[in-house]
Each structure stands twice: as C-alpha cells, then as structure tokens.
C-alpha atoms as a PDB file:
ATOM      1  CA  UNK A   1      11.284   2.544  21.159  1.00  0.00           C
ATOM      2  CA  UNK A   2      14.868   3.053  22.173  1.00  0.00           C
ATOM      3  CA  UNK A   3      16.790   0.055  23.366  1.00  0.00           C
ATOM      4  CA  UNK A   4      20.116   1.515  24.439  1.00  0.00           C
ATOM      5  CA  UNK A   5      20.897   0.974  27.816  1.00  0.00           C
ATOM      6  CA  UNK A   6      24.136   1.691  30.313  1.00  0.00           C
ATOM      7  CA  UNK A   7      26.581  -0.291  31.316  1.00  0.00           C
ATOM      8  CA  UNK A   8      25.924  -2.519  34.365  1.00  0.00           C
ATOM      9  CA  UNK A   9      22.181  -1.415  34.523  1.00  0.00           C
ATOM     10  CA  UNK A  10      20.380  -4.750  34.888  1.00  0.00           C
ATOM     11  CA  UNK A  11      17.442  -3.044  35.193  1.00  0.00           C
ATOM     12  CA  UNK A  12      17.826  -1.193  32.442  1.00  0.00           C
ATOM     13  CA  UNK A  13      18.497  -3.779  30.074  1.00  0.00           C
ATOM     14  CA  UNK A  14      15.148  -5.958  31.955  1.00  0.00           C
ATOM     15  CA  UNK A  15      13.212  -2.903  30.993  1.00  0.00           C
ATOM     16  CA  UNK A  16      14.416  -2.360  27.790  1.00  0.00           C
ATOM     17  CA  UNK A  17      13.958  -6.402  27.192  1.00  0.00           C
ATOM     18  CA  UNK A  18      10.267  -6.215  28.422  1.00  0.00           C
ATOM     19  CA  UNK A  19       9.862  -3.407  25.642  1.00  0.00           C
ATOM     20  CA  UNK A  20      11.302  -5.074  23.263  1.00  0.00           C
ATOM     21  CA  UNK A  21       9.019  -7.944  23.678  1.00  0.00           C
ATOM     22  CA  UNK A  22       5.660  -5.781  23.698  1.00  0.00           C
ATOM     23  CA  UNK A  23       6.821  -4.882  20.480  1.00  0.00           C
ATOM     24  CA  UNK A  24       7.677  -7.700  19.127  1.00  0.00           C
ATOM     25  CA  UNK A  25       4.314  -9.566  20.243  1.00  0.00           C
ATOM     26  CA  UNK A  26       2.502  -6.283  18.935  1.00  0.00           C
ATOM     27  CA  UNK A  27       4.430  -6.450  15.134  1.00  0.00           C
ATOM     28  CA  UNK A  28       3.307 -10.301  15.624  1.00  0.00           C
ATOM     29  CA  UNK A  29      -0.507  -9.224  15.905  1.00  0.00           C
ATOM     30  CA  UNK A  30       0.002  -6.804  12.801  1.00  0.00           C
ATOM     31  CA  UNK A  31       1.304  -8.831  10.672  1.00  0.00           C
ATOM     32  CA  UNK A  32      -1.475 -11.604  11.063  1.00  0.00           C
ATOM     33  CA  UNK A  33      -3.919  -8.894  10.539  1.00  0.00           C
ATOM     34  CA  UNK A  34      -2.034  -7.437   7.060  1.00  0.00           C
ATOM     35  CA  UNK A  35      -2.037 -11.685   6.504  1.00  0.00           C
ATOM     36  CA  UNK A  36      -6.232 -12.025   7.062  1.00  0.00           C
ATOM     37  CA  UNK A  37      -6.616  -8.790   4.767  1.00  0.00           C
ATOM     38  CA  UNK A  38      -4.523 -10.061   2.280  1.00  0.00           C
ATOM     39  CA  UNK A  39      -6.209 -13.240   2.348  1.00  0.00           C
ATOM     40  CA  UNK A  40      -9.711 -11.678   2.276  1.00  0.00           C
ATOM     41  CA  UNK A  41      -8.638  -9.063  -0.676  1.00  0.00           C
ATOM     42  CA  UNK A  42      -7.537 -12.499  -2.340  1.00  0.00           C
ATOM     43  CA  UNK A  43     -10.614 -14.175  -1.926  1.00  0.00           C
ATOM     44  CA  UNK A  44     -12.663 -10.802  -3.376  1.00  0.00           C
ATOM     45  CA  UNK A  45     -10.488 -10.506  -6.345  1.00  0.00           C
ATOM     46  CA  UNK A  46     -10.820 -14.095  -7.091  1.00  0.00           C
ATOM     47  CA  UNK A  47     -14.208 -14.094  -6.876  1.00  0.00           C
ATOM     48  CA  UNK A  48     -15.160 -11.074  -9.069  1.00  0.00           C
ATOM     49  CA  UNK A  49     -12.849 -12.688 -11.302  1.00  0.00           C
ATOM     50  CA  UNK A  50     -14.787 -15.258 -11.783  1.00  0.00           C
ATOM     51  CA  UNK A  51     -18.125 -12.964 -12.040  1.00  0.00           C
ATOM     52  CA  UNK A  52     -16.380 -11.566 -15.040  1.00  0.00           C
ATOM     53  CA  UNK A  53     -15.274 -14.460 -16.171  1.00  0.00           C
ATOM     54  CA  UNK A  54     -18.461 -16.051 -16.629  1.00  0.00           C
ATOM     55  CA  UNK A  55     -20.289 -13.036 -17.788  1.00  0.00           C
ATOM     56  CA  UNK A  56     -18.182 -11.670 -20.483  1.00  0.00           C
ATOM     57  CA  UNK A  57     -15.815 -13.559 -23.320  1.00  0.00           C
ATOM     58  CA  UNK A  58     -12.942 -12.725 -21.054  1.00  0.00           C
ATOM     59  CA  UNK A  59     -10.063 -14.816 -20.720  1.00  0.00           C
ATOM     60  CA  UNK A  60      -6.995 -15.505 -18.041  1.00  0.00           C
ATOM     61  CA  UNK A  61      -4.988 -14.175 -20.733  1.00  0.00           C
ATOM     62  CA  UNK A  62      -6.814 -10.962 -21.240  1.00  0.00           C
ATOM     63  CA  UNK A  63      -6.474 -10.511 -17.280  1.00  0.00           C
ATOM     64  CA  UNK A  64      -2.276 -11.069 -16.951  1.00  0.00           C
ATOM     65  CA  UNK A  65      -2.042  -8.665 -20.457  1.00  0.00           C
ATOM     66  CA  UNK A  66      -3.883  -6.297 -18.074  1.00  0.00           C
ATOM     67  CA  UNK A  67      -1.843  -6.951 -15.057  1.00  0.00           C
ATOM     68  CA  UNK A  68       1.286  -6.206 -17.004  1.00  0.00           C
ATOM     69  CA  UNK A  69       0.164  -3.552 -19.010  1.00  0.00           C
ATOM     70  CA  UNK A  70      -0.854  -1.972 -15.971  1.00  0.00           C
ATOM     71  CA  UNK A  71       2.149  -2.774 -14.101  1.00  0.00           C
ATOM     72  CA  UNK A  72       4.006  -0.706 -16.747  1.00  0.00           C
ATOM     73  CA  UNK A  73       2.019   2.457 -16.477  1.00  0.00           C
ATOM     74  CA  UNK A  74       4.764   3.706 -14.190  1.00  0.00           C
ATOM     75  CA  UNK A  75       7.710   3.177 -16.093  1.00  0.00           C
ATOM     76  CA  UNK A  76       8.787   0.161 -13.853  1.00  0.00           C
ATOM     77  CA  UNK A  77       7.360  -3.817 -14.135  1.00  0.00           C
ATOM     78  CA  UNK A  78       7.742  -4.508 -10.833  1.00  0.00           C
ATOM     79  CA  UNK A  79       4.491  -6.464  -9.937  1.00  0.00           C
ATOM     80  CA  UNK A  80       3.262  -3.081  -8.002  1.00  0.00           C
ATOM     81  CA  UNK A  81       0.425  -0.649  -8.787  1.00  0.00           C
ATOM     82  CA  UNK A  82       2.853   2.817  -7.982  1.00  0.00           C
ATOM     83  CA  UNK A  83       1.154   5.923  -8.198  1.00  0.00           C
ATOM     84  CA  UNK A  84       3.701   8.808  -9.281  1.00  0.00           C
ATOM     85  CA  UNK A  85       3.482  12.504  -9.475  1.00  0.00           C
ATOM     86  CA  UNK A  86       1.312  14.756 -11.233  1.00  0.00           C
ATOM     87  CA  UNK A  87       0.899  17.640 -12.296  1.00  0.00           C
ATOM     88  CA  UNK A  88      -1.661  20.622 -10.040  1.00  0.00           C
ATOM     89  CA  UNK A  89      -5.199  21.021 -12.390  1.00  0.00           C
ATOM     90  CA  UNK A  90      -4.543  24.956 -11.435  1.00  0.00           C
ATOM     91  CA  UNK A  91      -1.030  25.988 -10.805  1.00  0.00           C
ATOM     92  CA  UNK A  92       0.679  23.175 -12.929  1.00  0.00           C
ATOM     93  CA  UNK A  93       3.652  22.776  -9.520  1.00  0.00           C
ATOM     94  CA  UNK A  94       4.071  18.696  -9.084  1.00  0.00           C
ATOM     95  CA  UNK A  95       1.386  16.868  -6.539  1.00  0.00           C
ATOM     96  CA  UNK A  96       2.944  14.039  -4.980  1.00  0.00           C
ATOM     97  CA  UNK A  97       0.562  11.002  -5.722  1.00  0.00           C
ATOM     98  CA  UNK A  98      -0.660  10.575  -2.135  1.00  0.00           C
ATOM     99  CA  UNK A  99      -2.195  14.358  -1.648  1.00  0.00           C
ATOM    100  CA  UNK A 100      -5.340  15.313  -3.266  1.00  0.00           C
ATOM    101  CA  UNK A 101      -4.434  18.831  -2.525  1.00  0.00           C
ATOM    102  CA  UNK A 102      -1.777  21.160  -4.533  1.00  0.00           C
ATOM    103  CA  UNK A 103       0.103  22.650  -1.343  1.00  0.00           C
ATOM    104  CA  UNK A 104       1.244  25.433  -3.111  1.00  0.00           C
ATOM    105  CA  UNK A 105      -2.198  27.004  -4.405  1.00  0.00           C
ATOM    106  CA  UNK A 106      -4.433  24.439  -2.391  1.00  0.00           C
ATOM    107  CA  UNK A 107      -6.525  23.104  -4.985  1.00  0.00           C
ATOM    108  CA  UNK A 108      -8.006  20.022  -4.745  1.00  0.00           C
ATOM    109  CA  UNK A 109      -7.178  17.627  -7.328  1.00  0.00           C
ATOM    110  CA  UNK A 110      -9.519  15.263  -9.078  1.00  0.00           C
ATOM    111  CA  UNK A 111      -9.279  11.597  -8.917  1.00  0.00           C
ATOM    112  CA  UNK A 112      -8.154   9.941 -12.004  1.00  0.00           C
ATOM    113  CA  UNK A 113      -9.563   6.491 -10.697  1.00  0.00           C
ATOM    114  CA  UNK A 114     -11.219   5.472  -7.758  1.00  0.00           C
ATOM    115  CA  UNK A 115      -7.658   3.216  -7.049  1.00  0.00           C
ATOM    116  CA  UNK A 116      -5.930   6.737  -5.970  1.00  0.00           C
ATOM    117  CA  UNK A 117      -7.191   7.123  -3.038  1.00  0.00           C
ATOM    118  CA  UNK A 118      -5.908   4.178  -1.683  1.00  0.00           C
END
C-alpha cells in the first residue's frame, strides 16, 4: 500500500492512516501465526528427538555435529538450512533451488530429499 499523500489533504492523510493501520493490525495477526507454527514445529522436533533419543544410542552431541555439519552443506554456517542451485538432470543449464522444473528444457527434476520441497 502506498502512503504518499498531498499537501493539505486531511483526508488523504486520514485515509492513508486508516490503511496504514489495517496493515499494521494484519502484519500483527501474521506474525502470531509464524509465532504458533514456530512453536508447534518446536514442540514436534523436540519430541521426535526424544523418540530417537530413547530408541537408538544417540546422543545431544551426535545431533549439534549434525546440525553443523548440515549447516555447512552450503558453503555458509549460518544456522540456516539454504538450498542452492543445481544443476538440470537433462540439459545440465542451472535450476534455481526453489523450481522442480528446468525452464529451459522443462524437465522435472527429482527431489534429493523430501526437505526440498519446502
């Protein structure tokens, strides 16, 4: 939404303020959503966590060696899970990491993991 407004229009800037505010309240009601997700994605993690803990020799060590190893895949530590480019199964053109389809020849691309496709 644009907020620019001229000068001396009250109504204008009322308007503009009113739109602002819908906004606001709406960024408000996403971000509590992204925060129950997060929460709830926290809650799974941790508890398969545990289910792996208990059945397998498994450690909290093993699990941040993974973390970081994986972290690293990308070429950058940066507490993120980054998917990069790859390379087209037919054509061999670059894929950016979010299509599943080469645009140049249109062949679908497998999945390395089922993680891509988020």
């Amino acid at each position: 939404m644009a907020y620019g407004t001229l000068p001396g229009d009250s109504s204008g800037a009322r308007q503009q303020a009113a739109a602002a505010s819908t906004d606001a309240a709406a960024a408000k009601r996403d971000v509590a959503e992204l925060e129950r997700d997060l929460g709830h994605l926290k809650l799974v993690c941790a508890a398969v966590w545990e289910l792996v803990k208990e059945r397998s020799k498994l450690t909290e060590d093993d699990l941040v060696a993974k973390v970081a190893e994986l972290d690293a895949k990308d070429g950058v530590a940066d507490g993120q899970l980054t998917r990069g480019v790859r390379k087209c199964v037919q054509c061999q053109r670059t894929v950016p990491a979010k299509q599943n389809k080469c645009m140049y020849c249109g062949t679908v691309q497998p999945a390395g993991s089922v993680f891509e496709g988020i």
